[in-house]
Protein backbone atom coordinates (compact mmCIF):
# COMPACT_ATOMS: atom_id res chain seq x y z
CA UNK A 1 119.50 77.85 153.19
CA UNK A 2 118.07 79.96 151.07
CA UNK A 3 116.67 79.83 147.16
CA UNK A 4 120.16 80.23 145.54
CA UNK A 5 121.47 76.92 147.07
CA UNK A 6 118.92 74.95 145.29
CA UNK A 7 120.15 71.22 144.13
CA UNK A 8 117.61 70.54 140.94
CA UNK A 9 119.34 66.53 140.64
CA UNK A 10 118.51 66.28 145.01
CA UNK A 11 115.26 67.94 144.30
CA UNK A 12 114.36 64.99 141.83
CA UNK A 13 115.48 62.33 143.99
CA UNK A 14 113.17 63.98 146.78
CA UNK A 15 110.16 63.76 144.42
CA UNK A 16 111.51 59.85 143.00
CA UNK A 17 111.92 58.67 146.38
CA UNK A 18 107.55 59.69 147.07
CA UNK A 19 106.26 58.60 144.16
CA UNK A 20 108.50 55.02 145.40
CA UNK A 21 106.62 55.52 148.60
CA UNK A 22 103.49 56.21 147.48
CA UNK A 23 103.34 53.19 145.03
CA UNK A 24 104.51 50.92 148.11
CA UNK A 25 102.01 52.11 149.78
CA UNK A 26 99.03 52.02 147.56
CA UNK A 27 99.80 50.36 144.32
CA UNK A 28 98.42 51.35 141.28
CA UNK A 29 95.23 53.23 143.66
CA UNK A 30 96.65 55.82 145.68
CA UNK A 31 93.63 57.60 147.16
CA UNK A 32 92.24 61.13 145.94
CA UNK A 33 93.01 62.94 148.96
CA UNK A 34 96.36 61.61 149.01
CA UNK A 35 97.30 62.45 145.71
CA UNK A 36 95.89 65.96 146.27
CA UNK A 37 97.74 66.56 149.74
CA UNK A 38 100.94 65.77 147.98
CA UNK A 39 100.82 67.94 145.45
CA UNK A 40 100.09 70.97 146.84
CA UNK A 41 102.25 70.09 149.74
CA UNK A 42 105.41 69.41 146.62
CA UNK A 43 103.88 72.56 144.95
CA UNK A 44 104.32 75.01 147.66
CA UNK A 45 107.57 73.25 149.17
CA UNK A 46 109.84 73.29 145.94
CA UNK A 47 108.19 76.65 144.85
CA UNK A 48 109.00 78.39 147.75
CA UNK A 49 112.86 76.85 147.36
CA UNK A 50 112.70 74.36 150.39
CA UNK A 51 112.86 71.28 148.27
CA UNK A 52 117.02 70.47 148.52
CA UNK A 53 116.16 70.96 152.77
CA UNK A 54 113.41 68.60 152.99
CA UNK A 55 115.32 66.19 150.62
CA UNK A 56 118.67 66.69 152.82
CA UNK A 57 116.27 65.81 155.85
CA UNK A 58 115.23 62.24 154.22
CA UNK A 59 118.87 61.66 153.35
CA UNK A 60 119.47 62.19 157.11
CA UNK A 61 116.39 59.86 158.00
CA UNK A 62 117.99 56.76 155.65
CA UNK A 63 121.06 57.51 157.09
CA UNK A 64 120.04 56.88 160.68
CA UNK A 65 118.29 54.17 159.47
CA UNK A 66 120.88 52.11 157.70
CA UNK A 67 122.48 52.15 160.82
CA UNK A 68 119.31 51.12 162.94
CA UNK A 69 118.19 54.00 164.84
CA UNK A 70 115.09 56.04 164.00
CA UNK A 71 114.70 59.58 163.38
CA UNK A 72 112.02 61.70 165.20
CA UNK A 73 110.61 65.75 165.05
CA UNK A 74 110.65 68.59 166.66
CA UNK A 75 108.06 71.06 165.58
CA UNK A 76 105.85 71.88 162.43
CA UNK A 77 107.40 69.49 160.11
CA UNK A 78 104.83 66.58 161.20
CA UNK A 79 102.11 68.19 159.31
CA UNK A 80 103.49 67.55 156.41
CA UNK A 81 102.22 64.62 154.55
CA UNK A 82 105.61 63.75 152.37
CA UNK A 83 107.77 63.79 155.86
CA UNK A 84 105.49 60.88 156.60
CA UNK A 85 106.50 59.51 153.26
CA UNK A 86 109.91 60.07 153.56
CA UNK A 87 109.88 58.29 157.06
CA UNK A 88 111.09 61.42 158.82
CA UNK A 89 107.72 61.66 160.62
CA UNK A 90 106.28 58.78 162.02
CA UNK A 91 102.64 59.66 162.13
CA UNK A 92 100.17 59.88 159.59
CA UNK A 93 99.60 63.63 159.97
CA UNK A 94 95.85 62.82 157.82
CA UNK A 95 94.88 60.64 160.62
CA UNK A 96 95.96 62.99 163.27
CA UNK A 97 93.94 66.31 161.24
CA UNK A 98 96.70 67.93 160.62
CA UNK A 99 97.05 70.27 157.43
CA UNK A 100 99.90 71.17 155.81
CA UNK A 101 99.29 74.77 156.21
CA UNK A 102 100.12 74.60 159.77
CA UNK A 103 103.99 74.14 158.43
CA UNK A 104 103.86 75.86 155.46
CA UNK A 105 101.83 79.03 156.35
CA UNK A 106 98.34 79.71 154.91
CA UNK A 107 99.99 81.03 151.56
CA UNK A 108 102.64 78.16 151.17
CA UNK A 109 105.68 80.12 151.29
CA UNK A 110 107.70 78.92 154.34
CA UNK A 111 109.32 76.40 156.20
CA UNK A 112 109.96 76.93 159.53
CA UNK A 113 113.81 75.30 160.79
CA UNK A 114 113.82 71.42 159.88
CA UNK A 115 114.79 69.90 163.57
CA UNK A 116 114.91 66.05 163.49
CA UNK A 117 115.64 63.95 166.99
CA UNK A 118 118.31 61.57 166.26
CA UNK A 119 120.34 59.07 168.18
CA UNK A 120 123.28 60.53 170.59
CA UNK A 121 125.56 57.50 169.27
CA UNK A 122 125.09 59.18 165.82
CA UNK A 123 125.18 62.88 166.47
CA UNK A 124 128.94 63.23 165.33
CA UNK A 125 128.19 60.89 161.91
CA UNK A 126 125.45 62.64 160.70
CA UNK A 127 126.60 66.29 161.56
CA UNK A 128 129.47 65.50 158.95
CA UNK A 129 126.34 63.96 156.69
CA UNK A 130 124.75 66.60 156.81
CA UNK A 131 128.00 68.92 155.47
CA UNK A 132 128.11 66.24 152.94
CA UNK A 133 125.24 66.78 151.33
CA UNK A 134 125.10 70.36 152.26
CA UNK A 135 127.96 72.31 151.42
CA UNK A 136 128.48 75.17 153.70
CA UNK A 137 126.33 73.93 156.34
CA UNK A 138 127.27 75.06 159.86
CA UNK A 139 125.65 73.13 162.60
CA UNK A 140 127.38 76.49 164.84
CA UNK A 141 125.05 78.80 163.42
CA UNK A 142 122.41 80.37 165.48
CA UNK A 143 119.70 79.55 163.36
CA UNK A 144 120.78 77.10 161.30
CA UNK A 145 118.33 75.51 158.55
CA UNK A 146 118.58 72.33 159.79
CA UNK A 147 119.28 71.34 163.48
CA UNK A 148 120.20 67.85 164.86
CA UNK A 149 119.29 67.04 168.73
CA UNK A 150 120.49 63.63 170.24
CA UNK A 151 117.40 62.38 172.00
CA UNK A 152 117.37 59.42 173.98
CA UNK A 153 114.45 57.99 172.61
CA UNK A 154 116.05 57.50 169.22
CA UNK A 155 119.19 55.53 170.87
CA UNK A 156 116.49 53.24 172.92
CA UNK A 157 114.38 52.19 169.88
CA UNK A 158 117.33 51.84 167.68
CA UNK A 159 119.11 49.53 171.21
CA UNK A 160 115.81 47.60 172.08
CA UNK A 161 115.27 46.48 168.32
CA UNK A 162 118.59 45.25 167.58
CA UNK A 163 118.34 42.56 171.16
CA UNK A 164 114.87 41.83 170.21
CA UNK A 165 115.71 41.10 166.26
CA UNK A 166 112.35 42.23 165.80
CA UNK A 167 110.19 45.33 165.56
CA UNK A 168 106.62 46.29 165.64
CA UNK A 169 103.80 46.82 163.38
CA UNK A 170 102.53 49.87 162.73
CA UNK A 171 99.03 49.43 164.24
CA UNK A 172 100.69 47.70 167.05
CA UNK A 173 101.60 51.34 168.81
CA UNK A 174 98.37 52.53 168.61
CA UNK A 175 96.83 49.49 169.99
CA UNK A 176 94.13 50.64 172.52
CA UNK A 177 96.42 48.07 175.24
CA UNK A 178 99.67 49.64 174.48
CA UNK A 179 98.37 53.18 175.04
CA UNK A 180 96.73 51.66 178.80
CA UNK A 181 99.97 50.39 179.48
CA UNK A 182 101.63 53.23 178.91
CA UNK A 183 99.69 55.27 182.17
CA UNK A 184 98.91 51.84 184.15
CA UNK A 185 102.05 50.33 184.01
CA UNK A 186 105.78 50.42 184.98
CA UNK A 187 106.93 53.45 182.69
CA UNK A 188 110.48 54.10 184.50
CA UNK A 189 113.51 54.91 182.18
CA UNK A 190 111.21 55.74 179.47
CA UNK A 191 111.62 59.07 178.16
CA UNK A 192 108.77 61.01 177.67
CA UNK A 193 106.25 58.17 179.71
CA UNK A 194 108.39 58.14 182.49
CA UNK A 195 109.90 61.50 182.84
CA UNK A 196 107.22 63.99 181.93
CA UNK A 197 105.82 65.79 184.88
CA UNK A 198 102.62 64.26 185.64
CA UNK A 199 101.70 62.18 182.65
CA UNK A 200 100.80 59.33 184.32
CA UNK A 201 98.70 60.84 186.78
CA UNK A 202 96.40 62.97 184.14
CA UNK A 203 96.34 59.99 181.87
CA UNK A 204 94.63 58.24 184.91
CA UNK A 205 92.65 61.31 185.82
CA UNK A 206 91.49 60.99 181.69
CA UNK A 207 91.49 57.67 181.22
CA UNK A 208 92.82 58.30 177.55
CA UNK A 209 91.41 55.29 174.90
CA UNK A 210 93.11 56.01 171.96
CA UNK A 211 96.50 57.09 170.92
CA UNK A 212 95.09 60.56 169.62
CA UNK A 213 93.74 61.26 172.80
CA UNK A 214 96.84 60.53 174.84
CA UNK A 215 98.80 62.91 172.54
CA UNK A 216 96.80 66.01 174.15
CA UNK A 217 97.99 64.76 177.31
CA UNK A 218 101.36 64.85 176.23
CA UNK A 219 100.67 68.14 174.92
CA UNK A 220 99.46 69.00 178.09
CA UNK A 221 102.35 67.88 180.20
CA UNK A 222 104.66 70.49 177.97
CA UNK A 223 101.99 73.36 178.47
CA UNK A 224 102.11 73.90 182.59
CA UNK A 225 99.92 76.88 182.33
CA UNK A 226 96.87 75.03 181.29
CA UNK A 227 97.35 72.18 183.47
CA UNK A 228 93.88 72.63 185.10
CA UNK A 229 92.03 71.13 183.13
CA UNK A 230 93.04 67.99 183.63
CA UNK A 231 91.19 68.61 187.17
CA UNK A 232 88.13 70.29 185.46
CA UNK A 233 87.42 67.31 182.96
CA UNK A 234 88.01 64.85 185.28
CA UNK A 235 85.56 62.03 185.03
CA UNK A 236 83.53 63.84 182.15
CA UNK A 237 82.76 61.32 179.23
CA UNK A 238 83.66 64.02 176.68
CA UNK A 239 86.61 64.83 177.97
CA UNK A 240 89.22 64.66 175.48
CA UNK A 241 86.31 66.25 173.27
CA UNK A 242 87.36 69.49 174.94
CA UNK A 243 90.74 69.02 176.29
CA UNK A 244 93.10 71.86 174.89
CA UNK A 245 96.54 70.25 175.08
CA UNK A 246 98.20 70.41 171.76
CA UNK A 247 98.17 74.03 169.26
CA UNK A 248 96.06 72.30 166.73
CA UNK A 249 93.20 71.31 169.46
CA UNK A 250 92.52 75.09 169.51
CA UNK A 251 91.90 75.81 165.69
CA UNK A 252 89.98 72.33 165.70
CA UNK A 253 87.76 73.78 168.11
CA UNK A 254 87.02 77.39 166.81
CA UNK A 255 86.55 75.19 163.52
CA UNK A 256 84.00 73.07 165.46
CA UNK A 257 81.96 75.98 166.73
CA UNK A 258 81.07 77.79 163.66
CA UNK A 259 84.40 80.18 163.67
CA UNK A 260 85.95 80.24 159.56
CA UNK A 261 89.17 78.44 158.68
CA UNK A 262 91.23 81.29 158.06
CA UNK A 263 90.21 83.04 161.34
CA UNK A 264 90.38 79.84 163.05
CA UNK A 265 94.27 79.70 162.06
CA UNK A 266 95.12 83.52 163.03
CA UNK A 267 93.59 82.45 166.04
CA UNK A 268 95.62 79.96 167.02
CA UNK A 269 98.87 81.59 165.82
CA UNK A 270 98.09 83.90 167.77
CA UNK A 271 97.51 81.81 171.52
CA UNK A 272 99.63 79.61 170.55
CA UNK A 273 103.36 80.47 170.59
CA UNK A 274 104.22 82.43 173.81
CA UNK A 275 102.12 85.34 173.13
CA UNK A 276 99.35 84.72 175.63
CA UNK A 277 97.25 87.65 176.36
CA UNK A 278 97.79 88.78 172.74
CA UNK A 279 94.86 88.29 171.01
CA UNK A 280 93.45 90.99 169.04
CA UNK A 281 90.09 92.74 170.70
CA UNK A 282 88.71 91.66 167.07
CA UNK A 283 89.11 87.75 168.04
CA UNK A 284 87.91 88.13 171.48
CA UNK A 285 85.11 90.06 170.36
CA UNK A 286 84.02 87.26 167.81
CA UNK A 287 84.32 84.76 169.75
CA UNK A 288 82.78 86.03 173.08
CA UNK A 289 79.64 86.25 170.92
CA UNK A 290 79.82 83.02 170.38
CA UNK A 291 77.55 80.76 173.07
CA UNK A 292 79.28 77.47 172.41
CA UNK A 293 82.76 78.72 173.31
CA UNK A 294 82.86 77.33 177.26
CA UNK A 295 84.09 78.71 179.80
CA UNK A 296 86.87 76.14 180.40
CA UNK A 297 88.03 76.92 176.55
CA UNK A 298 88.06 80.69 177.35
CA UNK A 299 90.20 80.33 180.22
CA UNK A 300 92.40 78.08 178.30
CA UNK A 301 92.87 80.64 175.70
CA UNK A 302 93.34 83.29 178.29
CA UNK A 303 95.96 81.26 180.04
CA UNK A 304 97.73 79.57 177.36
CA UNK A 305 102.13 80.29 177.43
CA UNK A 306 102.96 78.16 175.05
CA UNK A 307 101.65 74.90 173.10
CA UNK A 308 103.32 72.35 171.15
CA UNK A 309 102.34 71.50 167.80
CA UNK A 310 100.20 68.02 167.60
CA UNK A 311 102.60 66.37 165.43
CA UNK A 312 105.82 66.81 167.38
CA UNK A 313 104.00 65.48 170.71
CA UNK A 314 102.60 61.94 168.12
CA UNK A 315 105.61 61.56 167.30
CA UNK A 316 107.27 61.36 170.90
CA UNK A 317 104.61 59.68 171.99
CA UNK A 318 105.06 56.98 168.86
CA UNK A 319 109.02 56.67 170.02
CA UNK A 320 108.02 56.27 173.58
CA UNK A 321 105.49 53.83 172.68
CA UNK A 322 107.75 51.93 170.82
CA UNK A 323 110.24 51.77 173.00
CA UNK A 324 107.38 50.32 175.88
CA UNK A 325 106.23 47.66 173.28
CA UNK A 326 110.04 45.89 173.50
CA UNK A 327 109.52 45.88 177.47
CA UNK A 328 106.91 43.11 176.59
């Protein structure tokens, strides 16, 4: 969609439907960094003309929920803090470190494809939605600017709430017990626990505490190339310290050891997307004279297909999660 198909009165009702959240949230005391990450975040989205898509997508995300299922997402779109808002994102991408450049682009000025998860049993509604409230839309094009995937994680959470009348807190998925459950216990028929090639067995390899830490596993499942070093940190108390599993864990870590922001990012555009073997001689120069880069993280960089953005493995991690706490 591009600038011309604008909608001012949906672009309003995007920025209404924030400052709702926001107030729920916080009240009257909405924190400083808060109020700061959301407007840049609104600055850059309706300047750059994305506005109508991101307020189609929380149309989409009431939508599904009206009729009990969830929404989930597929790529950058977690880093944004308003998704969170908006309930399309279910993750607090300020908790998980992400910034909204990692969406947006250092200057602000794009958005990549908005791709939400949604329910099978509601695939067919909310394609015709979707046409609704975006005349012209063609869910046949090749790269349309909003794509809807039935995931079966949607259809569980939306199935196992409705029998149990109930659903959980918030905290309650990130609760340390959950997240030991999730690698200890009986994960079958669980999408993304139970069917992810070798998640259990790193996670008990790691020993993963926290919820954060068991997204780089996740990560790592999706990222076969770099695999080894689940072996390689095996046992180590700072493990997940320098686990590379998600594309965010790498600028974190140039970051870390002394390497600027905006290098940092080019850096990890660069690894990070299929391109392995691809970084310029002037990144590999800085940071091989760099002492605190290990050797595990330069073979990781060296070896590195593809990784998945940080937000987009929370959030199937939060729907899997979910779906475990019903199996109570």
């Amino acid at each position: 969609m591009e600038k011309h198909c604008r909608n001012g009165q949906m672009e309003r009702e995007l920025q209404e439907k924030i400052d709702v959240s926001l107030a729920a949230r916080y009240g009257w005391a909405v924190p400083a960094d808060v109020q700061e990450r959301v407007a840049v975040e609104m600055q850059h989205v309706i300047g750059s003309g994305h506005g109508t898509l991101l307020a189609a997508a929380a149309k989409l995300a009431e939508f599904s929920t009206e009729r009990g299922y969830p929404v989930g997402i597929r790529g950058l779109l977690g880093n944004l803090y308003v998704a969170y808002l908006l309930g399309i994102a279910a993750v607090d991408p300020l908790k998980l470190g992400l910034s909204w450049e990692g969406c947006l682009g250092r200057n602000g000025n794009r958005m990549p494809v908005i791709t939400l998860n949604v329910a099978p049993e509601l695939l067919e509604d909310m394609t015709a939605y979707l046409a609704e409230i975006l005349p012209g839309y063609d869910p046949d094009d090749e790269q349309p600017a909003i794509r809807l995937c039935p995931h079966p994680l949607m259809g569980l959470a939306g199935e196992a709430q409705r029998q149990a009348g109930t659903h959980p807190r918030h905290e309650d998925i990130f609760d340390e017990g959950l997240v030991a459950r999730a690698y200890h216990g009986n994960v079958s028929g669980v999408p993304v626990l139970g069917d992810l090639d070798g998640f259990q067995d790193f996670s008990r390899a790691l020993e993963p505490k926290t919820f954060r830490d068991m997204v780089k596993i996740v990560g790592l499942c999706l990222a076969p190339e770099i695999r080894f070093q689940a072996e390689r940190l095996s046992g180590q108390p700072d493990a997940f310290a320098n686990l590379i599993g998600t594309r965010e864990d790498v600028y974190d870590f140039c970051v870390q050891h002394g390497i600027g922001e905006g290098d940092a990012f080019a850096i990890m555009q660069q690894v990070c997307r299929g391109s392995s073997g691809r970084l310029t001689q002037e990144y590999k120069d800085m940071i091989g004279r760099n002492s605190a880069f290990s050797g595990l993280f330069l073979d990781t960089l060296d070896s590195i297909g593809y990784l998945y953005p940080r937000g987009q493995c929370a959030d199937y991690l939060y729907w899997a999660l979910t779906v475990l706490w019903y199996r109570k």
